[in-house]
PDB file of N, CA and C in Angstrom:
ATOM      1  N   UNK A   1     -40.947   5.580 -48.800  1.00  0.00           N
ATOM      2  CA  UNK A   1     -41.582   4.539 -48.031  1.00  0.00           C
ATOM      3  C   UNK A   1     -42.832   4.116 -48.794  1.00  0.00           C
ATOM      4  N   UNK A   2     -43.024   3.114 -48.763  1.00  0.00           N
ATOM      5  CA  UNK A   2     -43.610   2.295 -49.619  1.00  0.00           C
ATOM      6  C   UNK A   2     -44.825   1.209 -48.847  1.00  0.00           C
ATOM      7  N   UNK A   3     -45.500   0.811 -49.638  1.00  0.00           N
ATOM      8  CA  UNK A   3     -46.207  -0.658 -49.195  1.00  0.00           C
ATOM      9  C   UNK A   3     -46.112  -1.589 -50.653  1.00  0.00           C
ATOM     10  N   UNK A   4     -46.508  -2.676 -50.774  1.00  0.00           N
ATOM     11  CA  UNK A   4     -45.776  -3.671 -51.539  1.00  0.00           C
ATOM     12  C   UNK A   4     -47.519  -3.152 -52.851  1.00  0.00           C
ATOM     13  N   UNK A   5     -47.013  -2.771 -54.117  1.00  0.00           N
ATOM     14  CA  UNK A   5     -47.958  -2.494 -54.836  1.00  0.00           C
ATOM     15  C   UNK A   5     -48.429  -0.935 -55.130  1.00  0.00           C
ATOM     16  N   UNK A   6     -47.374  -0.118 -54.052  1.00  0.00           N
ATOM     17  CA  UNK A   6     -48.108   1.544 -54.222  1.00  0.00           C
ATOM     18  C   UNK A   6     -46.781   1.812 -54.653  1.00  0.00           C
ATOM     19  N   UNK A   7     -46.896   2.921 -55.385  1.00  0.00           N
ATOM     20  CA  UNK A   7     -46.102   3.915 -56.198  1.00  0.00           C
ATOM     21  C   UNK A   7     -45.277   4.968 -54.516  1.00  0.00           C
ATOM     22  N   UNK A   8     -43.905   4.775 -54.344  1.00  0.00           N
ATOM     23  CA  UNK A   8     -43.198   5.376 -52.993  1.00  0.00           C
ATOM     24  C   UNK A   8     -43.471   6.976 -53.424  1.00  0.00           C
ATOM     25  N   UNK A   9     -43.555   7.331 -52.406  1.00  0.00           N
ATOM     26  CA  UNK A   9     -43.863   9.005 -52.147  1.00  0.00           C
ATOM     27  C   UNK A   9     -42.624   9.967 -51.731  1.00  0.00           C
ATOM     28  N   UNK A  10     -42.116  10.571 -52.606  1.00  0.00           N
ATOM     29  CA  UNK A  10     -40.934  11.424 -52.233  1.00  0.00           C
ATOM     30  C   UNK A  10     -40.383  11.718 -50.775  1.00  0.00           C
ATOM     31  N   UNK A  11     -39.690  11.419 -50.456  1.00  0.00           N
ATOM     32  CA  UNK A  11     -38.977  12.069 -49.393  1.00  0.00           C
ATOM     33  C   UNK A  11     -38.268  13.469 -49.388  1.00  0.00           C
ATOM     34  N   UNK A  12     -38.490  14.281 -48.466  1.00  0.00           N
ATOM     35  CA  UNK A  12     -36.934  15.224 -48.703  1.00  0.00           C
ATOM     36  C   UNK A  12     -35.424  14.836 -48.233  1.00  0.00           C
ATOM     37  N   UNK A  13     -34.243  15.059 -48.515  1.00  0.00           N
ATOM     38  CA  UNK A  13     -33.349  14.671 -48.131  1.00  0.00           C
ATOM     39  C   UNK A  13     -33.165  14.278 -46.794  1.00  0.00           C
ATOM     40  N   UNK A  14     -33.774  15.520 -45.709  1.00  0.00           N
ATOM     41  CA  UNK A  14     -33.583  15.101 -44.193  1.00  0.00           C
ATOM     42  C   UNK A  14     -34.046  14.260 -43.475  1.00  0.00           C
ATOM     43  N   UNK A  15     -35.065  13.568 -44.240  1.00  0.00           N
ATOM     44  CA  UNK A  15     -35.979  12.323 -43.672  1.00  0.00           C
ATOM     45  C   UNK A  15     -35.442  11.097 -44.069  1.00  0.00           C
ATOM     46  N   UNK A  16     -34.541  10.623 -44.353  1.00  0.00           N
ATOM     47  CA  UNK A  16     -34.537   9.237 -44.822  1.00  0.00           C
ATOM     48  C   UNK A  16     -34.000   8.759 -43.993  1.00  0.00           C
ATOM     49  N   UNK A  17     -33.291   9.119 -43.568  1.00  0.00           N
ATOM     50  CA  UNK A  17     -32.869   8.129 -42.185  1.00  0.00           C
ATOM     51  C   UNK A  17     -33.887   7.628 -41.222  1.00  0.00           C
ATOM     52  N   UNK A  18     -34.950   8.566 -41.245  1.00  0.00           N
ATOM     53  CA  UNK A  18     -36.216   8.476 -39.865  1.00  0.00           C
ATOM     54  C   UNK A  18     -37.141   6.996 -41.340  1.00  0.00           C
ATOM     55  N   UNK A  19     -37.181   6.867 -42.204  1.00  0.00           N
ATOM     56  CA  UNK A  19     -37.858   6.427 -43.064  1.00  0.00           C
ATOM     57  C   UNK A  19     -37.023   5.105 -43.178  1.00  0.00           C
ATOM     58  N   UNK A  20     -36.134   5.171 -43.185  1.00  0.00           N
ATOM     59  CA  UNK A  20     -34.818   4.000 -43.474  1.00  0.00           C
ATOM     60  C   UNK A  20     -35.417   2.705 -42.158  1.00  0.00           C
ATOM     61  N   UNK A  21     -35.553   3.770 -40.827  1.00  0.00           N
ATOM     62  CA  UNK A  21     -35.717   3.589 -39.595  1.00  0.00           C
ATOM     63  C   UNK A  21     -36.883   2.772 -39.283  1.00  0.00           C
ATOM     64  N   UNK A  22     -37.886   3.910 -39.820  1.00  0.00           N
ATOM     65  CA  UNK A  22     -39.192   2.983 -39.864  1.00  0.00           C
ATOM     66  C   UNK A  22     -39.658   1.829 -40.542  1.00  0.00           C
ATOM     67  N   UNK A  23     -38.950   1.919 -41.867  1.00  0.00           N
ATOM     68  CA  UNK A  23     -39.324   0.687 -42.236  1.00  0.00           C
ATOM     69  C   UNK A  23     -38.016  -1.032 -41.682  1.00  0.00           C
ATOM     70  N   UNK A  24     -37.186  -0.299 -41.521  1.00  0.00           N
ATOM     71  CA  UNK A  24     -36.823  -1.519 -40.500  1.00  0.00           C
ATOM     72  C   UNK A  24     -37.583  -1.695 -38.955  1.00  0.00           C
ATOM     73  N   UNK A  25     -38.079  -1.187 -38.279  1.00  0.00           N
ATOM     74  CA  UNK A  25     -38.412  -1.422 -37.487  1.00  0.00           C
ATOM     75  C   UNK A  25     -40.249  -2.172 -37.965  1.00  0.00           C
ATOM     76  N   UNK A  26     -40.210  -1.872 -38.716  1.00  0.00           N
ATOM     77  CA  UNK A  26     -41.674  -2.845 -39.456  1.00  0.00           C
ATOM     78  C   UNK A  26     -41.465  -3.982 -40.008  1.00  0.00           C
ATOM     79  N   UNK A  27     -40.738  -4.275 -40.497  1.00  0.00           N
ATOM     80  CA  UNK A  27     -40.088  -5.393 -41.649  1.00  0.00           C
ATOM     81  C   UNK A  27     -38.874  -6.127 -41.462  1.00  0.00           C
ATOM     82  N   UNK A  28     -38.018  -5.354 -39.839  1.00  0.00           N
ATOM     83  CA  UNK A  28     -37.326  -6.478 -39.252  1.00  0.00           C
ATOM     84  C   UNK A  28     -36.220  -6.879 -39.951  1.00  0.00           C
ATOM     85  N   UNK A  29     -35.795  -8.296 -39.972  1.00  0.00           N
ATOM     86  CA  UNK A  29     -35.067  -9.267 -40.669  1.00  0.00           C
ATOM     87  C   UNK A  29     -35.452  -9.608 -42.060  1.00  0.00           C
ATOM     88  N   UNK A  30     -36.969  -9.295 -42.050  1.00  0.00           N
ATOM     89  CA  UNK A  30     -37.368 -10.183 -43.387  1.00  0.00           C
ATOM     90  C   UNK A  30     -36.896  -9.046 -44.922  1.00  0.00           C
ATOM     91  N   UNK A  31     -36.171  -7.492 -44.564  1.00  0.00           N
ATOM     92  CA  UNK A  31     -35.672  -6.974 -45.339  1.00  0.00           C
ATOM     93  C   UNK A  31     -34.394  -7.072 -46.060  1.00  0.00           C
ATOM     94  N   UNK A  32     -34.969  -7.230 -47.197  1.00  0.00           N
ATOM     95  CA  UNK A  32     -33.224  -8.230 -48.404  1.00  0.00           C
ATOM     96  C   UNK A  32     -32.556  -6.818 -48.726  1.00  0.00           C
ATOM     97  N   UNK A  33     -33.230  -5.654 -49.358  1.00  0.00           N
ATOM     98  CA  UNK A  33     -32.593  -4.521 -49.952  1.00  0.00           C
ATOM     99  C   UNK A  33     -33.613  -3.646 -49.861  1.00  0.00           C
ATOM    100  N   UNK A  34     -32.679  -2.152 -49.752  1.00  0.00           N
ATOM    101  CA  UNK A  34     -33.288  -0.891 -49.266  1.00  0.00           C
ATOM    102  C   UNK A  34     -32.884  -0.300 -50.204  1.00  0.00           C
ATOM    103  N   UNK A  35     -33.718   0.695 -51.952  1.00  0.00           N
ATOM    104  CA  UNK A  35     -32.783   1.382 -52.707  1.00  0.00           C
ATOM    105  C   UNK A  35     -33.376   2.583 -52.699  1.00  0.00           C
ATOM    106  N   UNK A  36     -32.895   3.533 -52.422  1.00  0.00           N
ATOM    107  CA  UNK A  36     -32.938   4.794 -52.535  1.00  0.00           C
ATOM    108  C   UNK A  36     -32.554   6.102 -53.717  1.00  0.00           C
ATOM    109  N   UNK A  37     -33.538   6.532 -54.531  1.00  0.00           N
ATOM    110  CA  UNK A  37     -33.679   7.052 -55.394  1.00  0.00           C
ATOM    111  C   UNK A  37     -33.484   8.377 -55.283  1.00  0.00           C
ATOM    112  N   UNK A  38     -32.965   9.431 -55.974  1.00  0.00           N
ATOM    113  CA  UNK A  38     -32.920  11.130 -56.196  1.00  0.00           C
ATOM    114  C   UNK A  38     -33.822  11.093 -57.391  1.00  0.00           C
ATOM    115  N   UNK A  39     -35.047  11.743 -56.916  1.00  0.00           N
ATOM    116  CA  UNK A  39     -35.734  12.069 -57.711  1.00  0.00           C
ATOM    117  C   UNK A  39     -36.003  13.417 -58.257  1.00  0.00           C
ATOM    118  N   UNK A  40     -35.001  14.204 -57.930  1.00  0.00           N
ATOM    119  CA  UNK A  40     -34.544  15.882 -58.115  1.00  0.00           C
ATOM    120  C   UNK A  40     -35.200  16.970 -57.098  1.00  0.00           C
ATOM    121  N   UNK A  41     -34.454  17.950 -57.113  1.00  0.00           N
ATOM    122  CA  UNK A  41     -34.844  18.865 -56.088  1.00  0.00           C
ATOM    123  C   UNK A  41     -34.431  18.349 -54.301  1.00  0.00           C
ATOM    124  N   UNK A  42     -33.668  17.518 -54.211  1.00  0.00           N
ATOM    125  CA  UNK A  42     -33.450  17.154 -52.657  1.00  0.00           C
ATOM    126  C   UNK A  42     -34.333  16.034 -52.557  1.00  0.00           C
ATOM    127  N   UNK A  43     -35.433  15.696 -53.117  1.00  0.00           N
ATOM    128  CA  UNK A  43     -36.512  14.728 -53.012  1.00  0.00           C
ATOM    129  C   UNK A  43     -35.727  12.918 -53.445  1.00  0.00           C
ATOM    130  N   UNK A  44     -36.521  12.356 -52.772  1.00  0.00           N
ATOM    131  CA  UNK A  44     -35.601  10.472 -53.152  1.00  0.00           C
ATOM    132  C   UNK A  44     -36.680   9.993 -52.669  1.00  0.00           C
ATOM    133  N   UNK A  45     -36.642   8.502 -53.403  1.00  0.00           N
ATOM    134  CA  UNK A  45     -37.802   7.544 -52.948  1.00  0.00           C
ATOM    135  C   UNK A  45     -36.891   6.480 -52.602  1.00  0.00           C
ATOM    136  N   UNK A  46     -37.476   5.876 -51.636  1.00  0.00           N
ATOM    137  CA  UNK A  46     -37.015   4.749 -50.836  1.00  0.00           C
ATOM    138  C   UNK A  46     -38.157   3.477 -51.279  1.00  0.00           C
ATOM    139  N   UNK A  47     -37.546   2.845 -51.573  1.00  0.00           N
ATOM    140  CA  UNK A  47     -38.301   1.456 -51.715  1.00  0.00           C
ATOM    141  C   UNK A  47     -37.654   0.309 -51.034  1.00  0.00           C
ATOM    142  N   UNK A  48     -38.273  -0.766 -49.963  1.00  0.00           N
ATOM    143  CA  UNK A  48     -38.195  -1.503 -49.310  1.00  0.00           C
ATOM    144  C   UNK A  48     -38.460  -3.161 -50.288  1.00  0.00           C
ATOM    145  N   UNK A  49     -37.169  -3.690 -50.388  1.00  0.00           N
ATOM    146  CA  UNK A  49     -37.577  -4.689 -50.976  1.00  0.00           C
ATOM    147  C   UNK A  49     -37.647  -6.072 -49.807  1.00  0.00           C
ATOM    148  N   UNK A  50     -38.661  -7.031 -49.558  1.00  0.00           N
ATOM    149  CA  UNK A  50     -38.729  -7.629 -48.226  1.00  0.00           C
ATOM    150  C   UNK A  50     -38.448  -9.288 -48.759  1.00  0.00           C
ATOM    151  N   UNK A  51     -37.948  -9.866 -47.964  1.00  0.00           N
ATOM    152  CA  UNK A  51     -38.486 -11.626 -48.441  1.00  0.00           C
ATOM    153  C   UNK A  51     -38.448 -12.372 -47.067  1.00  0.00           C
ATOM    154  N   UNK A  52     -38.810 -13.550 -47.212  1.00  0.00           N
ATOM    155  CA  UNK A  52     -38.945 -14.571 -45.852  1.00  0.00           C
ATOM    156  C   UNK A  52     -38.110 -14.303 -44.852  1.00  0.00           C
ATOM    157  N   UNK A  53     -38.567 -13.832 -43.378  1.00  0.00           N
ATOM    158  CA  UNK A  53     -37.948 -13.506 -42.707  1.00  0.00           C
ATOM    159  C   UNK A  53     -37.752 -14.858 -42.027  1.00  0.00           C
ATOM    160  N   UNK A  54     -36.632 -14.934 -40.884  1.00  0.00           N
ATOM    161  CA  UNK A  54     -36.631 -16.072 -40.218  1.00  0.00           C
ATOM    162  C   UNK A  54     -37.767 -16.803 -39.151  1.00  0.00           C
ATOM    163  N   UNK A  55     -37.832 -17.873 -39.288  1.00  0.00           N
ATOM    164  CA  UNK A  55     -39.095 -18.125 -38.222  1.00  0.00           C
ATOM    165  C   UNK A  55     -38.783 -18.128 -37.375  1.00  0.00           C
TER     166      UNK A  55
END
């Protein structure tokens, strides 16, 4: 999970769904792609990519 400009902070495997979660429930519609990284050890970064949501 991310903000637009910061370096995403590892997850452990069992959280990404709650993370997947949260950032749709922040970012709505205006989210184009969600990619999810293994960054070793069970750990993955999630990055939220966002664009114009509908008015």
């Amino acid at each position: 999970m991310s903000r637009e400009g910061c370096t995403p902070n590892p997850v452990p495997l069992y959280l990404i769904s709650q993370v997947v979660a949260t950032e749709v429930g922040r970012h709505g519609r205006a989210i184009r792609e969600i990619h999810i990284v293994r960054t070793g050890c069970h750990f993955y970064t999630v990055t939220t990519i966002t664009g114009g949501g509908r008015p």
